[in-house]
Protein backbone atom coordinates (compact mmCIF):
# COMPACT_ATOMS: atom_id res chain seq x y z
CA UNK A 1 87.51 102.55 130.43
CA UNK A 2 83.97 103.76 130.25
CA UNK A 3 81.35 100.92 131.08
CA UNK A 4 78.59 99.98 128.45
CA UNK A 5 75.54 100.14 128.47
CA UNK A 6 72.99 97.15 128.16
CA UNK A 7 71.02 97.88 124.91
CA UNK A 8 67.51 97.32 125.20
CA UNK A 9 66.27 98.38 122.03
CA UNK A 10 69.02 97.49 119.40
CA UNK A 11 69.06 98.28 116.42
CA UNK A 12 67.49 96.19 113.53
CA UNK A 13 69.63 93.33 112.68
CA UNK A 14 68.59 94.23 108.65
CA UNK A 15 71.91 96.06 108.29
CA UNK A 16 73.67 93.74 108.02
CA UNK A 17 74.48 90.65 105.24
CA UNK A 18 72.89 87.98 106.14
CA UNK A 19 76.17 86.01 107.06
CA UNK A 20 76.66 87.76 109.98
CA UNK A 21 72.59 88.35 111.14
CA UNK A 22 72.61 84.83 113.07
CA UNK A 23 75.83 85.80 114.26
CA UNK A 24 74.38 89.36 115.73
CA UNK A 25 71.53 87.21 117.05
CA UNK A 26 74.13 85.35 119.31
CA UNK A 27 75.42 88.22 121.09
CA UNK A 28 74.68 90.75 123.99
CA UNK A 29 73.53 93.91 122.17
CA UNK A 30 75.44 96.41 124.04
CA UNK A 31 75.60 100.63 123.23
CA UNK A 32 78.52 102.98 123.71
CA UNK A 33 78.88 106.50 123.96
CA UNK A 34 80.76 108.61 121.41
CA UNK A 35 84.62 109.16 123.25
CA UNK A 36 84.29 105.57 124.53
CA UNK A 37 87.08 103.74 124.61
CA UNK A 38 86.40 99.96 123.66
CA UNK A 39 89.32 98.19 123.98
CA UNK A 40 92.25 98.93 125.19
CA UNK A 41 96.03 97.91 123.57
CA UNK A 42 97.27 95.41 125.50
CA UNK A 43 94.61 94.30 127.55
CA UNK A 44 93.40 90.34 127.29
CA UNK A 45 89.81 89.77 126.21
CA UNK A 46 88.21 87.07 124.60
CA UNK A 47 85.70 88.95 122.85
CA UNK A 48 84.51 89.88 119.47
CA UNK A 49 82.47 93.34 118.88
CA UNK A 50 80.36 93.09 115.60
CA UNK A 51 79.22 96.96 115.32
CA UNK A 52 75.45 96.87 114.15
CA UNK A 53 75.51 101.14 114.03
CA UNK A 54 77.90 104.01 114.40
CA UNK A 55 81.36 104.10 113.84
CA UNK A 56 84.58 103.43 115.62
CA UNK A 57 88.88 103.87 114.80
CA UNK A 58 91.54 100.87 115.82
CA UNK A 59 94.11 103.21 117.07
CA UNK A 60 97.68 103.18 118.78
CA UNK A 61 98.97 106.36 121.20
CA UNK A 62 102.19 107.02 122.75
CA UNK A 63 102.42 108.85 126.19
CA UNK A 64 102.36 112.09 124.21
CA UNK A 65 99.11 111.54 123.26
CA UNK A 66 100.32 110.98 119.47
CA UNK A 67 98.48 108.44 117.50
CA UNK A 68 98.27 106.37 114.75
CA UNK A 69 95.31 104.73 113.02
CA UNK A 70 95.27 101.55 112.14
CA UNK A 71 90.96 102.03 110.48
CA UNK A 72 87.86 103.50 110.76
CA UNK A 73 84.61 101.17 110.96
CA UNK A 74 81.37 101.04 110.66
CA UNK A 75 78.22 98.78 110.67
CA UNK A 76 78.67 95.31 109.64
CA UNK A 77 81.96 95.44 110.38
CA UNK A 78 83.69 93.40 113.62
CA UNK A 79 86.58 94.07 115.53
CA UNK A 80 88.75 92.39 118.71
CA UNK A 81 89.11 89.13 116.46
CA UNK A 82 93.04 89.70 116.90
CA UNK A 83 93.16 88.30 120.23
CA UNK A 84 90.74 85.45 119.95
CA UNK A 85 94.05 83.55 120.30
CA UNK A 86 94.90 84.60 123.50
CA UNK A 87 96.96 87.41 122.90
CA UNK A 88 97.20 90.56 124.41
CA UNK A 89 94.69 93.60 122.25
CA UNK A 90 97.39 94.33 119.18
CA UNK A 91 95.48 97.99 119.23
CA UNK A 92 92.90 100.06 121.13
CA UNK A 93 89.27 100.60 119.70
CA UNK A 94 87.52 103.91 120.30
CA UNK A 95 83.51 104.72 119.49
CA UNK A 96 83.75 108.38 117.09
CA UNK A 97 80.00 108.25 117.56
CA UNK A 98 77.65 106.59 119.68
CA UNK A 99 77.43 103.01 118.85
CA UNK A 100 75.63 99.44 119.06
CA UNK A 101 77.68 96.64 119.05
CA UNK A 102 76.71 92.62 119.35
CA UNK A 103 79.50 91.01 121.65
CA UNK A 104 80.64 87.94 121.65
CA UNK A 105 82.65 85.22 123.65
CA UNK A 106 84.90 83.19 122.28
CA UNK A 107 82.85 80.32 123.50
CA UNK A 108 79.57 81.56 121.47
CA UNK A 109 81.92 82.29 118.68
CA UNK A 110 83.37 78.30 118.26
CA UNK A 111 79.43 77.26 119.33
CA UNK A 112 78.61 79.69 115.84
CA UNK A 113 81.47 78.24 113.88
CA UNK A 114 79.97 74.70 114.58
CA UNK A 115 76.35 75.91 113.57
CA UNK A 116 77.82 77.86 110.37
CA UNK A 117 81.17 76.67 109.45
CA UNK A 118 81.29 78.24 106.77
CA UNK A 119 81.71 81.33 109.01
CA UNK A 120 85.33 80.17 109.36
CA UNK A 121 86.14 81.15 106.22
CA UNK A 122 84.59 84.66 107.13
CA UNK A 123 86.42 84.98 109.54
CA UNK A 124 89.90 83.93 107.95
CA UNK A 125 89.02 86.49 105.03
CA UNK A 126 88.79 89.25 106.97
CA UNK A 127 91.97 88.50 108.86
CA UNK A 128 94.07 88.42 105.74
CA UNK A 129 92.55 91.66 104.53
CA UNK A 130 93.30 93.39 107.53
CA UNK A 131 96.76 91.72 107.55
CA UNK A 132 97.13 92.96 103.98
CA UNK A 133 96.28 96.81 104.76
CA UNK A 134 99.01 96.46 107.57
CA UNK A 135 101.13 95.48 104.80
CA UNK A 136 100.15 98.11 102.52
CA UNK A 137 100.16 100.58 105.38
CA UNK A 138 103.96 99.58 106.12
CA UNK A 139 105.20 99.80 102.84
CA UNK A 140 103.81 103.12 102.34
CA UNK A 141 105.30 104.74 105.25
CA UNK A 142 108.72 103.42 104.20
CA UNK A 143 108.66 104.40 100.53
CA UNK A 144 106.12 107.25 100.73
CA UNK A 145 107.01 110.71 101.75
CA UNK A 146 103.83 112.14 103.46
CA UNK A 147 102.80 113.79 100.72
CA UNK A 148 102.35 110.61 98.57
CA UNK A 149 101.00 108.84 101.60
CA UNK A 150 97.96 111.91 102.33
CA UNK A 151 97.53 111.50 98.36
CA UNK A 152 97.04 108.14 98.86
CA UNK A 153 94.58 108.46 101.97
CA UNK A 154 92.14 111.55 100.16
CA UNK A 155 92.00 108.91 96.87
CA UNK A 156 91.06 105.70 98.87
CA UNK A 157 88.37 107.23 101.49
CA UNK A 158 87.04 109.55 98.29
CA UNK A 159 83.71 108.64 96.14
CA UNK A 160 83.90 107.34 93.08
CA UNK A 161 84.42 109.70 90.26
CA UNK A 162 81.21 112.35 89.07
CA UNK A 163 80.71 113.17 85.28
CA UNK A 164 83.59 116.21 85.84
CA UNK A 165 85.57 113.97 87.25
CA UNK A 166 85.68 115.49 90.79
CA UNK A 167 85.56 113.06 93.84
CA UNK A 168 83.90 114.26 97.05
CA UNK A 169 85.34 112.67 100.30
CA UNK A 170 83.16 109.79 101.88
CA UNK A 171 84.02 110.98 105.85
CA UNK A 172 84.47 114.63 107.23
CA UNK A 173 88.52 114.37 108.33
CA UNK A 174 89.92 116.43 110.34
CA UNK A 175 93.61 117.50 109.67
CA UNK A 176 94.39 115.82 112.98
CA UNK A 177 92.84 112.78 112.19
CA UNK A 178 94.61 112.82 109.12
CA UNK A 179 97.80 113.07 110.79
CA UNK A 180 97.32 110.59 112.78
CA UNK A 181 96.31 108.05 109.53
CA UNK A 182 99.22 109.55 107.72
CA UNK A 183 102.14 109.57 110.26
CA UNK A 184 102.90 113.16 110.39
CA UNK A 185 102.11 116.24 112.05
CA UNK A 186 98.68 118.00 112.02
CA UNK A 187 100.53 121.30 110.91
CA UNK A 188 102.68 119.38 107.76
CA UNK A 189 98.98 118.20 106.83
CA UNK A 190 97.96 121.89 107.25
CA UNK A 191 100.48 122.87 104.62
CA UNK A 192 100.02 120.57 102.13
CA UNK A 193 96.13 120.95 102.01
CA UNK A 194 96.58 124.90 101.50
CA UNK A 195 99.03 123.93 98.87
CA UNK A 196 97.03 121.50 96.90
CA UNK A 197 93.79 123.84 97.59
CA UNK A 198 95.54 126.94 95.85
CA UNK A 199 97.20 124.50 93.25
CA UNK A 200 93.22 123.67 92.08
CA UNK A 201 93.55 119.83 93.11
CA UNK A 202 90.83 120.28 96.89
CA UNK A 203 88.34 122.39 96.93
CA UNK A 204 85.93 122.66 100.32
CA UNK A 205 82.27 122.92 99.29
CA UNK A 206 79.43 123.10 102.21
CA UNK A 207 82.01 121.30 105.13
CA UNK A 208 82.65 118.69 102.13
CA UNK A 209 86.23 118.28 100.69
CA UNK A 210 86.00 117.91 97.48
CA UNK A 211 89.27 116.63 94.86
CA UNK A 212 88.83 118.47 91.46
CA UNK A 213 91.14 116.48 89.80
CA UNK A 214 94.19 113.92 89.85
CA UNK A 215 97.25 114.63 92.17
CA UNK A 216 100.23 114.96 90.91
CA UNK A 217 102.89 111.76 91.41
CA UNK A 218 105.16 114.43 93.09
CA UNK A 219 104.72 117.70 95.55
């Protein structure tokens, strides 16, 4: 695992909602280089990464090197609050692009809870989301085939809908990094986005994918 770097200029703490700004202010600003690998699954740690800019994936990886991502975040978002109780890292954190991140013990974290309790609540909110899109994520890889679940995936991380209706994707994907949020293989992901490109539903425009219209329910 790569070590940080101390940041000595970080970035301004105006990003973020001011919930979490006295939060940021309680941490060790600390920078990472894009390829850096965070945390590790299955490591302890007692810390909690809030990233103030850049953008990072909570990912799993066998020994083939196959993955499967769990989410892709980016400033104002936190990670590592799965193991504030105790537990081993449920999932390893990687920086896509350099990155600042406030880090915090789980000491100065109950010290902030105190200060701002409502903070708790925070906290508990985000859990259950996350918890939630685990949920979500299981039950569409057991009722989805991977067409249904790559439909799914272009819809969510697409902008809202222009005046044609067309819906440009928020993040360049790769169709390896859409296998691994899918759960299939780069070259079935491949295939189906030549398919739905000829069928009139993606479109690529200047490196942007663009979705002309609605996908079908079935492929």
């Amino acid at each position: 695992m790569a070590l940080p770097k101390k940041n000595t200029d970080p970035p301004s703490l105006d990003v973020l909602p001011p919930p979490l700004r006295a939060l940021a202010a309680r941490g060790t600003s600390r920078t990472y280089r894009k390829g850096t690998l965070i945390i590790e699954e299955g490591t302890h740690g007692d810390t909690l990464y809030l990233l103030l800019a850049g953008r990072v994936k909570a990912f799993s990886s066998d020994a083939r090197g196959r993955e499967v991502v769990y989410g892709v975040y980016g400033a104002g978002d936190y990670f590592g609050e799965m193991s504030l109780d105790g537990g081993p890292r449920s999932a390893s954190v990687m920086a896509e692009t350099a990155c600042t991140c406030a880090v915090l013990t789980r000491q100065t974290l109950r010290e902030h809870i105190k200060a701002e309790p409502e903070f708790a609540f925070e906290l508990i909110a985000r859990v259950i989301g996350r918890a939630r899109l685990a949920t979500q994520s299981a039950r569409s890889m057991a009722l989805l085939d991977v067409y249904g679940r790559l439909a799914q995936l272009l819809t969510a991380q697409s902008a809202a809908p222009a005046v044609d209706g067309s819906r440009v994707l928020a993040l360049p994907l790769t169709h390896a990094e859409i296998a691994a949020r899918v759960g299939c293989s780069r070259e079935m992901v491949s295939r189906l986005m030549k398919d739905l490109e000829r069928g009139g539903y993606l479109q690529r425009v200047d490196h942007r994918l663009v979705l002309r219209k609605e996908f079908p329910a079935r492929w």
